[in-house]
Protein backbone atom coordinates (compact mmCIF):
# COMPACT_ATOMS: atom_id res chain seq x y z
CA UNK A 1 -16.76 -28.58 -1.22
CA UNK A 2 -17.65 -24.94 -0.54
CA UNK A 3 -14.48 -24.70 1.53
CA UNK A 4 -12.52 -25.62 -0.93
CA UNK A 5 -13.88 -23.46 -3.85
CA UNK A 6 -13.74 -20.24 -1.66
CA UNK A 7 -10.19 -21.06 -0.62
CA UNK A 8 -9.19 -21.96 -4.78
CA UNK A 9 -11.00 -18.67 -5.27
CA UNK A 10 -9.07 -16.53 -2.39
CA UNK A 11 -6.00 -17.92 -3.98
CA UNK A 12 -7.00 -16.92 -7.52
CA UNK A 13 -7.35 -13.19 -6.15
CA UNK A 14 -4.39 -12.85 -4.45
CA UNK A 15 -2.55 -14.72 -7.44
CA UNK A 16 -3.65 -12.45 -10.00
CA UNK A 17 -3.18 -9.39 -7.56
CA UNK A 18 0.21 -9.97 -7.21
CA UNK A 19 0.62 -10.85 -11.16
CA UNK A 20 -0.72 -7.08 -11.90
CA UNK A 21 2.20 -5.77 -9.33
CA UNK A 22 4.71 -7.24 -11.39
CA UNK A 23 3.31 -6.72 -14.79
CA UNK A 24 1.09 -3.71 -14.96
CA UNK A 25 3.14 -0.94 -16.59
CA UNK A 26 3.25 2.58 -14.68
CA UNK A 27 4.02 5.66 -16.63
CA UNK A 28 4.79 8.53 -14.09
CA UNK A 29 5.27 11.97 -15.69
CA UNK A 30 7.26 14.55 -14.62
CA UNK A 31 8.14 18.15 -15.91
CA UNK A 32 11.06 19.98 -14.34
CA UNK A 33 12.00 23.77 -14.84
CA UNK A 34 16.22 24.05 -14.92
CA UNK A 35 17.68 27.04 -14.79
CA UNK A 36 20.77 26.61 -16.75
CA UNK A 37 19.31 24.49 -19.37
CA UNK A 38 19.59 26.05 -22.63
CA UNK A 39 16.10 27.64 -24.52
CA UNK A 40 16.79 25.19 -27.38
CA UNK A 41 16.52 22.62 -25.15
CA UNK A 42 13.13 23.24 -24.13
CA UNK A 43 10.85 20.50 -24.36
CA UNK A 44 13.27 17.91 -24.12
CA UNK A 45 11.57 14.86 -23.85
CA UNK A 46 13.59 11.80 -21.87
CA UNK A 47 12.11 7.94 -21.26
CA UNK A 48 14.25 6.43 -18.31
CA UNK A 49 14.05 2.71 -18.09
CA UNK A 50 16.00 1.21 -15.10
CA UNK A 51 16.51 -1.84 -13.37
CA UNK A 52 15.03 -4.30 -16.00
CA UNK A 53 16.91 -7.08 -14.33
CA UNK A 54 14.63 -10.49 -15.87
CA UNK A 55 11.09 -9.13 -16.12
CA UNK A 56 9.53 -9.81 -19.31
CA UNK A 57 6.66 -7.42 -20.91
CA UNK A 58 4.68 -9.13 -23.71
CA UNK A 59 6.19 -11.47 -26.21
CA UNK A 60 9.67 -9.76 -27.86
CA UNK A 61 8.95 -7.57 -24.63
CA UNK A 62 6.23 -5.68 -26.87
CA UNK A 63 4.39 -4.16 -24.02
CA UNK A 64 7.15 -2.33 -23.20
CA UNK A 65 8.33 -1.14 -26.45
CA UNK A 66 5.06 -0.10 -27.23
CA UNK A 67 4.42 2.09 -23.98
CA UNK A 68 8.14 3.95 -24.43
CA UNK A 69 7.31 4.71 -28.41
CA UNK A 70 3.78 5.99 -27.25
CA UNK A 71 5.56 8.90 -25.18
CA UNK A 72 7.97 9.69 -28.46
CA UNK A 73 10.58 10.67 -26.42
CA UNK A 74 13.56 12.64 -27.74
CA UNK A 75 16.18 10.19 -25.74
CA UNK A 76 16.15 7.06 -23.82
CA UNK A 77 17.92 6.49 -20.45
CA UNK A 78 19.12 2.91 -19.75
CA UNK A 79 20.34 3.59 -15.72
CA UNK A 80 21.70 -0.25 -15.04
CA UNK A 81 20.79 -3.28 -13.95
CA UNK A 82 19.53 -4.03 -17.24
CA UNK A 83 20.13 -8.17 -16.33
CA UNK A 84 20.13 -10.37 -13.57
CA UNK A 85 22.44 -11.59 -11.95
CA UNK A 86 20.70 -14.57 -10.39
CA UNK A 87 18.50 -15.33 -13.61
CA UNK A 88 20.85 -14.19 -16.56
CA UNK A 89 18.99 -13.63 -19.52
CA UNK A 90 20.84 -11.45 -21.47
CA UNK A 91 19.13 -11.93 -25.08
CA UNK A 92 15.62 -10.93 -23.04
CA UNK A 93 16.85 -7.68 -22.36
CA UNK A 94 18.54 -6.98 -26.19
CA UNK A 95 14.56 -7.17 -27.31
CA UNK A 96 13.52 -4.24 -25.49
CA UNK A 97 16.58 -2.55 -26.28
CA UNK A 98 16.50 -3.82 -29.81
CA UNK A 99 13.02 -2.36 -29.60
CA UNK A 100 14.19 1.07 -27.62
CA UNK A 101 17.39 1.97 -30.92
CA UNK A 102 14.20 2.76 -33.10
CA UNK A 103 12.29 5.10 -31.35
CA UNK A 104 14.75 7.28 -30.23
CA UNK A 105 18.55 7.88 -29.45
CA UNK A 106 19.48 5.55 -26.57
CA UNK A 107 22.16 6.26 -23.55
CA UNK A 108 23.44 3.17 -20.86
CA UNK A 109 25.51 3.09 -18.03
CA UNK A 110 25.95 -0.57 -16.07
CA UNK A 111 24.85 -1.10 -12.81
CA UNK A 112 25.79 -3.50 -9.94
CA UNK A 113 24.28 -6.59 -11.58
CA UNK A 114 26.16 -6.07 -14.52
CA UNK A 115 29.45 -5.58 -13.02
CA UNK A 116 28.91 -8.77 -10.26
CA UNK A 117 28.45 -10.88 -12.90
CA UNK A 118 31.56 -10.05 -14.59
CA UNK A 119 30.31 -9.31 -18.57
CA UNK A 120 30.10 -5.64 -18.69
CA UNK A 121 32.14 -6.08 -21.87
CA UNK A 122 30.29 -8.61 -23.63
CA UNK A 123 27.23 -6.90 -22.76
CA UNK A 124 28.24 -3.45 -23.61
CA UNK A 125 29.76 -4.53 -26.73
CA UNK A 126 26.31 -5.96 -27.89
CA UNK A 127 24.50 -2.57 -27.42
CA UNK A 128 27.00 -1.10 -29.44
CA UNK A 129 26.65 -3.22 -31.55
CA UNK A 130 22.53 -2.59 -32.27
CA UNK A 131 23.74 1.43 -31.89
CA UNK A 132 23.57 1.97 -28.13
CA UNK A 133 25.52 5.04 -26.80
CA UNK A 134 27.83 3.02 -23.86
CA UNK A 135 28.72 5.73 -21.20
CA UNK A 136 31.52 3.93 -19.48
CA UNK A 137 32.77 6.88 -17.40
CA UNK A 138 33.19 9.27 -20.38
CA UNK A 139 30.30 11.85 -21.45
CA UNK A 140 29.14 13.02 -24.95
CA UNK A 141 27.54 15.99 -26.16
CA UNK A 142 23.58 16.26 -27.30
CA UNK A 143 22.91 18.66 -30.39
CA UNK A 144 19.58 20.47 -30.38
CA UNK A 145 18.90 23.68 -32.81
CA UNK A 146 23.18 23.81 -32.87
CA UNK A 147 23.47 23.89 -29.30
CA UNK A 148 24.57 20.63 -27.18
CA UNK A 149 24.11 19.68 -23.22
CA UNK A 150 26.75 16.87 -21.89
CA UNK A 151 25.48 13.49 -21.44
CA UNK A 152 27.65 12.02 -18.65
CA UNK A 153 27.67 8.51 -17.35
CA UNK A 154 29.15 6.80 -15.03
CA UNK A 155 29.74 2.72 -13.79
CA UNK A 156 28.77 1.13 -10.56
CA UNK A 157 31.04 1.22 -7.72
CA UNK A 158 31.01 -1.67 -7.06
CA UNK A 159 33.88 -2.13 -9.78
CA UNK A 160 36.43 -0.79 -7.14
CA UNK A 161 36.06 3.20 -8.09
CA UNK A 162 34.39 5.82 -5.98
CA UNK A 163 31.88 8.04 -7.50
CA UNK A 164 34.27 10.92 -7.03
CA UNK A 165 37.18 9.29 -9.35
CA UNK A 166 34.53 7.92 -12.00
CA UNK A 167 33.40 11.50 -12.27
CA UNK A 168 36.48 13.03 -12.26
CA UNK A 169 36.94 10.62 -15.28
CA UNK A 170 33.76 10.57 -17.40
CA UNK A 171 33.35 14.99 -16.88
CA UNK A 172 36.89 15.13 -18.84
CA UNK A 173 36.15 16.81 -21.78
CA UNK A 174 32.49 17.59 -20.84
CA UNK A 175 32.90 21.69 -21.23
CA UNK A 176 29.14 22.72 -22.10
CA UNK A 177 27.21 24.54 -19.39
CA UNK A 178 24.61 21.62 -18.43
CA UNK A 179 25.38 17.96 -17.57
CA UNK A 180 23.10 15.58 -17.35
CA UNK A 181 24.33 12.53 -15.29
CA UNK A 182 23.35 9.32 -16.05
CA UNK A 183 24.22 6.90 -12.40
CA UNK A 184 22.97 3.86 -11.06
CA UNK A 185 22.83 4.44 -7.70
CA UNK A 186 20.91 7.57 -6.32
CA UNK A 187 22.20 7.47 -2.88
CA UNK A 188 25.91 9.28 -4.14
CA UNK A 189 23.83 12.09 -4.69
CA UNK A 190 26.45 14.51 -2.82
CA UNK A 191 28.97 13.50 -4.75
CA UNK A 192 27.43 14.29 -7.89
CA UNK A 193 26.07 17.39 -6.92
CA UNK A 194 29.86 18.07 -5.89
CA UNK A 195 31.04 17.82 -9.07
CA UNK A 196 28.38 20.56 -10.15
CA UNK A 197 25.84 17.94 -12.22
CA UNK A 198 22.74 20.01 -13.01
CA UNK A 199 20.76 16.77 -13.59
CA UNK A 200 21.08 12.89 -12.53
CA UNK A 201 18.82 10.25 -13.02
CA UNK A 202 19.21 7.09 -11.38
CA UNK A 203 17.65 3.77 -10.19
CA UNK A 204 18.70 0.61 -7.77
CA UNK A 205 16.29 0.70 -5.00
CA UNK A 206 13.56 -0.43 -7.18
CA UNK A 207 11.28 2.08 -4.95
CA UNK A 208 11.79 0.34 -1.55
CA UNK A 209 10.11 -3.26 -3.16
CA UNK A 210 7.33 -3.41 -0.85
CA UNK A 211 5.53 -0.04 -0.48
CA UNK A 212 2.46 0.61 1.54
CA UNK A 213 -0.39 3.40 -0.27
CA UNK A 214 0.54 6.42 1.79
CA UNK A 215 3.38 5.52 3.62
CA UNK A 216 6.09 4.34 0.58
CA UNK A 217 8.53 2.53 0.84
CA UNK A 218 8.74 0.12 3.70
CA UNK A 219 11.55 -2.16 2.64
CA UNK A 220 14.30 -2.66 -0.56
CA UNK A 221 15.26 -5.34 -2.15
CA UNK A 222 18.44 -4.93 0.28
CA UNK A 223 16.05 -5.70 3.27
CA UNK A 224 16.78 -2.28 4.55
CA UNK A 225 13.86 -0.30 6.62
CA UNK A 226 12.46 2.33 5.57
CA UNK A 227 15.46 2.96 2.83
CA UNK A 228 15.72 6.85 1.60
CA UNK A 229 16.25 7.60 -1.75
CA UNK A 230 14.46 5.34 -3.70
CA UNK A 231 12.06 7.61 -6.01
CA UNK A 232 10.99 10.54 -7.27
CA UNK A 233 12.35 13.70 -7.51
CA UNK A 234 15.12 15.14 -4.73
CA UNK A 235 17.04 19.05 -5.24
CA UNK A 236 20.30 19.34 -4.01
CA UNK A 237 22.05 22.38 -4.11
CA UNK A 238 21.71 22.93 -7.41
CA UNK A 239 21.27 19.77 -8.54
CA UNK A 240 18.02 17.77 -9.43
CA UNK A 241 17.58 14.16 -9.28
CA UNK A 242 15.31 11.72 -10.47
CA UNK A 243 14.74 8.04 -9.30
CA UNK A 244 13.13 5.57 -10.82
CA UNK A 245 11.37 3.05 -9.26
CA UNK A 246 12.31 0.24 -11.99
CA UNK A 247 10.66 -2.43 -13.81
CA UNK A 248 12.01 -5.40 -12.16
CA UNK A 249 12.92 -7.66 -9.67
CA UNK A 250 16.08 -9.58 -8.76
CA UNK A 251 16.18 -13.41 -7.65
CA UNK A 252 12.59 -13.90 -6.19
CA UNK A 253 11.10 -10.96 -4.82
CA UNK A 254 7.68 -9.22 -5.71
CA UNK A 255 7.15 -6.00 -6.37
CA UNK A 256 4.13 -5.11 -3.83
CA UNK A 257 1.61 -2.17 -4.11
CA UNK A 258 5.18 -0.69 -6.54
CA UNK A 259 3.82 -1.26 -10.18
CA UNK A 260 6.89 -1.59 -12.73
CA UNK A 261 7.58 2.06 -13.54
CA UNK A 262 8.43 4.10 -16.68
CA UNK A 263 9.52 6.88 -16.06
CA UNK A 264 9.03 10.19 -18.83
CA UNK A 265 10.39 13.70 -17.58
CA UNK A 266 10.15 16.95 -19.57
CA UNK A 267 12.17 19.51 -19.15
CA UNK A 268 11.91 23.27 -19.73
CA UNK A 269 14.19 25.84 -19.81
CA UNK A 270 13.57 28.42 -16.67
């Protein structure tokens, strides 16, 4: 009998272990001096949430509305792979971004889930629909005291364009002296910096999935070794870049010692 309560019991805490990898919310902060950002842009405040896929936060995904309002962020970043592919559950995402419209304004570009299963339209229709800013390789400007920055954003390769053409597209018409880039997939960083982005933020390798304390990422949700690229904060010529480490998973892997992360950057004029 004592066997089996200490095994019920081992399995209990290594249950609810990996539970709180998949559900406890990270917040990691960031503040990042750019030189050509303009002085009225100082302070800039920006919530990234990537890689959502099907992971649910609270009921109505509250949890996760409720952590983005508390950083009152002066935009929100949606950097793809908002669904899943392999559990589709479209109306689960809408609620956070339902949830995202009224704290702040909100920018999306698709990612590879999105364009594999084949609904980028009916799914960026529906964020337009609840007032959404769709960046389907195009850009728009951002007002601040009278003076505007270009929000750029472009799709996910994997609809049959390289980075370089998307970008050639979406920076049409983006003439003001810093562009942020909005891209799903961090590791086209040269290509980005190529086209003389001053900021990307990106997402994908949901942090290398299985991360050791000290070490980082061991493996992505790819299955690659040791994958490069997968968080943080990267310089590249001019360029900076910030990865997020996502909130989700796709069919049936765990997150493992790689909490679902929010990510909050300020930014200050150098």
């Amino acid at each position: 009998m004592k066997k089996w309560i200490t095994i019920l019991a081992a399995l209990s805490v290594i249950g609810s272990f990996l539970y709180a990898n998949q559900q406890w919310l990270h917040i990691t902060k960031y503040t990042l001096a750019l030189k050509k950002l303009p002085k009225e842009m100082d302070g800039l405040k920006i919530v990234q949430i990537s890689d959502l896929h099907h992971a649910k936060f609270g009921q109505g995904q509250q949890r996760l509305i409720e952590k983005v309002r508390q950083e009152k962020p002066d935009m929100i970043l949606l950097t793809g792979d908002l669904v899943d592919r392999y559990q589709y559950d479209l109306d689960r995402s809408l609620e956070a971004v339902e949830g995202f419209v009224k704290v702040a304004p909100v920018y999306y570009v698709v990612g590879n889930h999105e364009v594999s299963l084949n609904e980028v339209q009916t799914i960026t229709a529906l964020l337009e629909d609840i007032g959404v800013h769709v960046l389907l390789n195009q850009s728009v400007p951002y007002y601040k005291e009278g003076v505007a920055i270009d929000i750029v954003g472009i799709d996910d390769p994997l609809n049959g364009k390289t980075s370089d053409e998307m970008l050639k597209e979406a920076l049409v018409g983006a003439n003001h002296d810093f562009q942020l880039l909005l891209a799903h997939r961090p590791e086209f960083y040269a290509s980005y910096a190529a086209h003389d982005i001053d900021l990307t933020f990106n997402g994908h390798a949901h942090g290398g999935q299985f991360r050791v304390p000290g070490v980082g990422g061991v493996i992505d949700h790819q299955f690659n070794l040791f994958p490069k690229h997968i968080e943080g904060v990267e310089y590249h010529a001019q360029m900076t870049q910030v990865i997020s480490r996502g909130l989700g998973n796709s069919r049936v892997m765990l997150r493992l010692f790689n909490p679902p992360e929010i990510v909050v950057t300020t930014l200050v004029s150098k």
